[in-house]
C-alpha atoms as a PDB file:
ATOM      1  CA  UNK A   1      23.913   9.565 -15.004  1.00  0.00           C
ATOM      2  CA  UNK A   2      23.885  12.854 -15.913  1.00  0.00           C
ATOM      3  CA  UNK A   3      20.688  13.545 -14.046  1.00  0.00           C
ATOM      4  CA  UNK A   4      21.056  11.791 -11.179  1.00  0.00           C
ATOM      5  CA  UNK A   5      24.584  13.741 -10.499  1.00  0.00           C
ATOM      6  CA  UNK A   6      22.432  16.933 -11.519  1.00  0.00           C
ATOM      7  CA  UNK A   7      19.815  16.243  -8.839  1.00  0.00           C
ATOM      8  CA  UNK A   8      21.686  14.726  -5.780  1.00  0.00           C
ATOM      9  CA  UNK A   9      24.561  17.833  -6.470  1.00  0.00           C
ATOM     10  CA  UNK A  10      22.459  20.343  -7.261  1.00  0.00           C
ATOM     11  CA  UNK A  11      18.862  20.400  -6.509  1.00  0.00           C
ATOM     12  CA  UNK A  12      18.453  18.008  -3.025  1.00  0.00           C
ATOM     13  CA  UNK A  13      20.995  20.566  -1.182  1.00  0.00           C
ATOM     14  CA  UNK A  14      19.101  23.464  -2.365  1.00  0.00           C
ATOM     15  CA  UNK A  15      15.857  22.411  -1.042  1.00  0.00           C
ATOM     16  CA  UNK A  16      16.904  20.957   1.874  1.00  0.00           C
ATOM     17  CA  UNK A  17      18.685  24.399   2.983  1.00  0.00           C
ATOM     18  CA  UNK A  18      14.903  25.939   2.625  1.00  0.00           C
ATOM     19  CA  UNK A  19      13.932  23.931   5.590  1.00  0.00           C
ATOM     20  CA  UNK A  20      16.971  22.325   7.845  1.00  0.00           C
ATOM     21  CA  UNK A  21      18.727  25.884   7.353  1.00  0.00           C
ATOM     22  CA  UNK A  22      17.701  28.212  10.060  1.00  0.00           C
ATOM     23  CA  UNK A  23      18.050  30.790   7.638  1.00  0.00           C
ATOM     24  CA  UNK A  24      15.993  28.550   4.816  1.00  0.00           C
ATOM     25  CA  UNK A  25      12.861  30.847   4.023  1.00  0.00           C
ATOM     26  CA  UNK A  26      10.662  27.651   4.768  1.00  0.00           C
ATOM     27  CA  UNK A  27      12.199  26.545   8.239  1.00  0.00           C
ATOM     28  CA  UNK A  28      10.267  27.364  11.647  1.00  0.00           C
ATOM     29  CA  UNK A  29      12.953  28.749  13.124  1.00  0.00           C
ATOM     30  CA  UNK A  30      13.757  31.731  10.416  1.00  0.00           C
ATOM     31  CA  UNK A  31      13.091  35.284  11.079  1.00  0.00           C
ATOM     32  CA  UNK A  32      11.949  35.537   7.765  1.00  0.00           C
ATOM     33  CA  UNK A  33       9.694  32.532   7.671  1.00  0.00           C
ATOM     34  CA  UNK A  34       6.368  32.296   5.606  1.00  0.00           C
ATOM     35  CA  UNK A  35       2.887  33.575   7.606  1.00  0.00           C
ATOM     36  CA  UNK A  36       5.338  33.003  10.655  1.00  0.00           C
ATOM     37  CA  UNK A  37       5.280  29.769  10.293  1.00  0.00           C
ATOM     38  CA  UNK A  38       7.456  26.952   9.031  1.00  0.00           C
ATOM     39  CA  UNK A  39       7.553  23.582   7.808  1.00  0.00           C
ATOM     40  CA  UNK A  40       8.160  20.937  10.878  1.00  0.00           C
ATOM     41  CA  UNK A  41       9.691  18.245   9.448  1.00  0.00           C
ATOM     42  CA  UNK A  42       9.527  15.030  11.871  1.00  0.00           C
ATOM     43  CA  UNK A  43      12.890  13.584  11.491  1.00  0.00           C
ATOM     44  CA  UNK A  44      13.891  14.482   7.603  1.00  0.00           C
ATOM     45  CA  UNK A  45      10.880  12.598   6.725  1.00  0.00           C
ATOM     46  CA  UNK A  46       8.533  15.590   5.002  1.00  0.00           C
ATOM     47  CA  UNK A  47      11.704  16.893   2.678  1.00  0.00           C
ATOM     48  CA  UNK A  48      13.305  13.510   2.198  1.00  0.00           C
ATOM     49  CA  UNK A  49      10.001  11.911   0.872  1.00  0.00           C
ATOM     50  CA  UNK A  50       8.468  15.019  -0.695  1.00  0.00           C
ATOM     51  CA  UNK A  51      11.621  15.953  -3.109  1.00  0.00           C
ATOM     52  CA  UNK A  52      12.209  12.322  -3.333  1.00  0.00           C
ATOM     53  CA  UNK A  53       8.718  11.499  -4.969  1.00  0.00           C
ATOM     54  CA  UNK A  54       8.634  14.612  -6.928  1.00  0.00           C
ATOM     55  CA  UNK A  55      11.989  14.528  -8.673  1.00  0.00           C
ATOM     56  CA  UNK A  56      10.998  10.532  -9.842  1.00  0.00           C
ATOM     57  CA  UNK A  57       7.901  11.623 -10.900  1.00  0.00           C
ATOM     58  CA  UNK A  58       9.276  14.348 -12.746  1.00  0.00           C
ATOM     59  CA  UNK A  59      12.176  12.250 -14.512  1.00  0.00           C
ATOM     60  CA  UNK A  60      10.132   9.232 -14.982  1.00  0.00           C
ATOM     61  CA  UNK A  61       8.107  11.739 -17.081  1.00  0.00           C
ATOM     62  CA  UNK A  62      10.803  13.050 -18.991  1.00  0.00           C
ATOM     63  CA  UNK A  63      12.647   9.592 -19.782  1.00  0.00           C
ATOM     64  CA  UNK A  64       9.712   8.426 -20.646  1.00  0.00           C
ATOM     65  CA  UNK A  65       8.169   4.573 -20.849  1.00  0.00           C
ATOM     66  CA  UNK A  66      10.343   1.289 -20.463  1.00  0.00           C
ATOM     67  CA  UNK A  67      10.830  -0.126 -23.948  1.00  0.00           C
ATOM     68  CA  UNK A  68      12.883  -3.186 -24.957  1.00  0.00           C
ATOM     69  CA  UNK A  69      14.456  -3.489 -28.003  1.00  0.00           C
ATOM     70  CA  UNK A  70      12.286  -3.018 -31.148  1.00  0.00           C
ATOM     71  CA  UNK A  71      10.125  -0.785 -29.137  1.00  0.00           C
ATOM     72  CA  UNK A  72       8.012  -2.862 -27.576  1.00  0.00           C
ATOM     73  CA  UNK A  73       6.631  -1.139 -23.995  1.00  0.00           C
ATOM     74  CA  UNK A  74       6.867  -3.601 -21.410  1.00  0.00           C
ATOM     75  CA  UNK A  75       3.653  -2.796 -19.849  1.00  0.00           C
ATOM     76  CA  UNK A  76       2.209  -4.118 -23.277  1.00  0.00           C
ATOM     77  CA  UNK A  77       0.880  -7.314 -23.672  1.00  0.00           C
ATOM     78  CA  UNK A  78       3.727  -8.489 -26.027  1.00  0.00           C
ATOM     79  CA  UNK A  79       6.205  -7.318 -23.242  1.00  0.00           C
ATOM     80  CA  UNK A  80       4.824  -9.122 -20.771  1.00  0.00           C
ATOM     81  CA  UNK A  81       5.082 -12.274 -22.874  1.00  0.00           C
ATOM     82  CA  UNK A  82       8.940 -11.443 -23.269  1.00  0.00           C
ATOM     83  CA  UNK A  83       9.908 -10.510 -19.985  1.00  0.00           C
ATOM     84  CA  UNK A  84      10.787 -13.360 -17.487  1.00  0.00           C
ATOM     85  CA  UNK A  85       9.168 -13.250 -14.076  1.00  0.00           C
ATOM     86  CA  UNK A  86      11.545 -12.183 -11.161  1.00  0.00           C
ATOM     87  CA  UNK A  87      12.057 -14.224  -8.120  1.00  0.00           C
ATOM     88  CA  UNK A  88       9.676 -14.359  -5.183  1.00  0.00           C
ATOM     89  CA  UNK A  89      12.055 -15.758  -2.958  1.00  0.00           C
ATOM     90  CA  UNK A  90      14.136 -12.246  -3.092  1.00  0.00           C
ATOM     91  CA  UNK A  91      11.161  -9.590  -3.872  1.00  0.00           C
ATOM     92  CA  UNK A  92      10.106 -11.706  -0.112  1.00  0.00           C
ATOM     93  CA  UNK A  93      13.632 -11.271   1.142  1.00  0.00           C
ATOM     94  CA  UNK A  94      14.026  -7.994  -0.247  1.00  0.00           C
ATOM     95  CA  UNK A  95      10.690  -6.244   1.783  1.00  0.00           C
ATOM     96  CA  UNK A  96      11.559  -8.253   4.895  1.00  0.00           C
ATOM     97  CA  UNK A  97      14.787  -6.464   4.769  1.00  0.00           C
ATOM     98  CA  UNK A  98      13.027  -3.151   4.550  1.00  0.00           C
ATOM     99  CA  UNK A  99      10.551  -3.257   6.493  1.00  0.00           C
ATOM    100  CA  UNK A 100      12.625  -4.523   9.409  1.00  0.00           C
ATOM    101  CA  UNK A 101      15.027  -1.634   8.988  1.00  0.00           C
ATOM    102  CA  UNK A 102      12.409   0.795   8.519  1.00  0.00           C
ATOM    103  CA  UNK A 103      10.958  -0.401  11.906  1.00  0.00           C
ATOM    104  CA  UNK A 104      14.431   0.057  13.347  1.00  0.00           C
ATOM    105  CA  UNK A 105      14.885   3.167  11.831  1.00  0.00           C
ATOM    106  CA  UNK A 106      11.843   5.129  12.813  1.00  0.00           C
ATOM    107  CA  UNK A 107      11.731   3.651  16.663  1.00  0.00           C
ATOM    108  CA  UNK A 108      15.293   5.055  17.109  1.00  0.00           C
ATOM    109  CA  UNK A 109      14.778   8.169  15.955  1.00  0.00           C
ATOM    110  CA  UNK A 110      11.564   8.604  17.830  1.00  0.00           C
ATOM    111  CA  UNK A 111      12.342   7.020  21.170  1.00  0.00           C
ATOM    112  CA  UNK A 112      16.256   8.248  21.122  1.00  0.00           C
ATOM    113  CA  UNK A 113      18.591   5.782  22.003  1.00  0.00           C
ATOM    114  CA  UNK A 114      20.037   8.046  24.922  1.00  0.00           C
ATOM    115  CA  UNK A 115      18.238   8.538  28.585  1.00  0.00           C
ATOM    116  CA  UNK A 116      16.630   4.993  28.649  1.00  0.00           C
ATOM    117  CA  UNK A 117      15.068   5.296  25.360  1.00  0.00           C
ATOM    118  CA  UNK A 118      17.144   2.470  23.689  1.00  0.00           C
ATOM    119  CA  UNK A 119      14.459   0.361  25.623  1.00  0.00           C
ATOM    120  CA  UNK A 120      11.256   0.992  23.687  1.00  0.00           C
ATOM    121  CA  UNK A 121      13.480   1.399  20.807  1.00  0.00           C
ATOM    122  CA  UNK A 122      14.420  -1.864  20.869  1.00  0.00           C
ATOM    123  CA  UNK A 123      10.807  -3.267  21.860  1.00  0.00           C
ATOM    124  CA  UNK A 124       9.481  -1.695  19.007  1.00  0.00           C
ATOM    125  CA  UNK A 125      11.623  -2.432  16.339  1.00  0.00           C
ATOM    126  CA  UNK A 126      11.587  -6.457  17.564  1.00  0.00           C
END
């Protein structure tokens, strides 16, 4: 818990001022940007994703392996024989759900739901 509150408080806000800030030292529209350039970020997507993936990989390193009790990894065969399998009916449900929302999500913010966009929006996401 402890992490997680140190990383969504701390950290995410601090690198996401580099680049949404106009005065972040990685955003395109700085006067102090880098090669006078900037990092375009299409919709939140680049800092989002890139802090995202590289804070988990970063904690999943320093938690460490899954182990159930008596040490047992669960990536080992013995683990395997002791943990149940999950239910296909909601890992199905579950990436239906996202991928439908991710559809939704990335039409509307490309197409813009003002001006007469809402109509490819909704073509695309459907």
């Amino acid at each position: 818990y402890t992490i997680v509150m140190t990383v969504t408080s701390f950290a995410y806000p601090v690198v996401v001022h580099w680049i949404w800030s106009s005065y972040g030292w990685l955003s395109p529209w700085s006067p102090d940007r880098i090669d006078g350039n900037g990092v375009l970020d299409f919709a939140g997507s680049a800092v989002i994703h890139l802090y995202g993936g590289t804070s988990a990989f970063f904690l999943c390193w320093l938690i460490g392996p899954r182990l159930l009790p008596g040490g047992v990894d669960v990536f080992s065969p013995e683990g395997q024989a002791i943990v149940e399998s999950h239910n296909k009916l909601l890992q199905a449900t579950g990436t239906m759900l996202l991928w439908f929302a991710w559809c939704a999500f990335n039409s509307g913010s490309v197409a813009g739901l003002s001006g007469g966009g809402h109509v490819p929006a909704g073509t695309a996401a459907v």
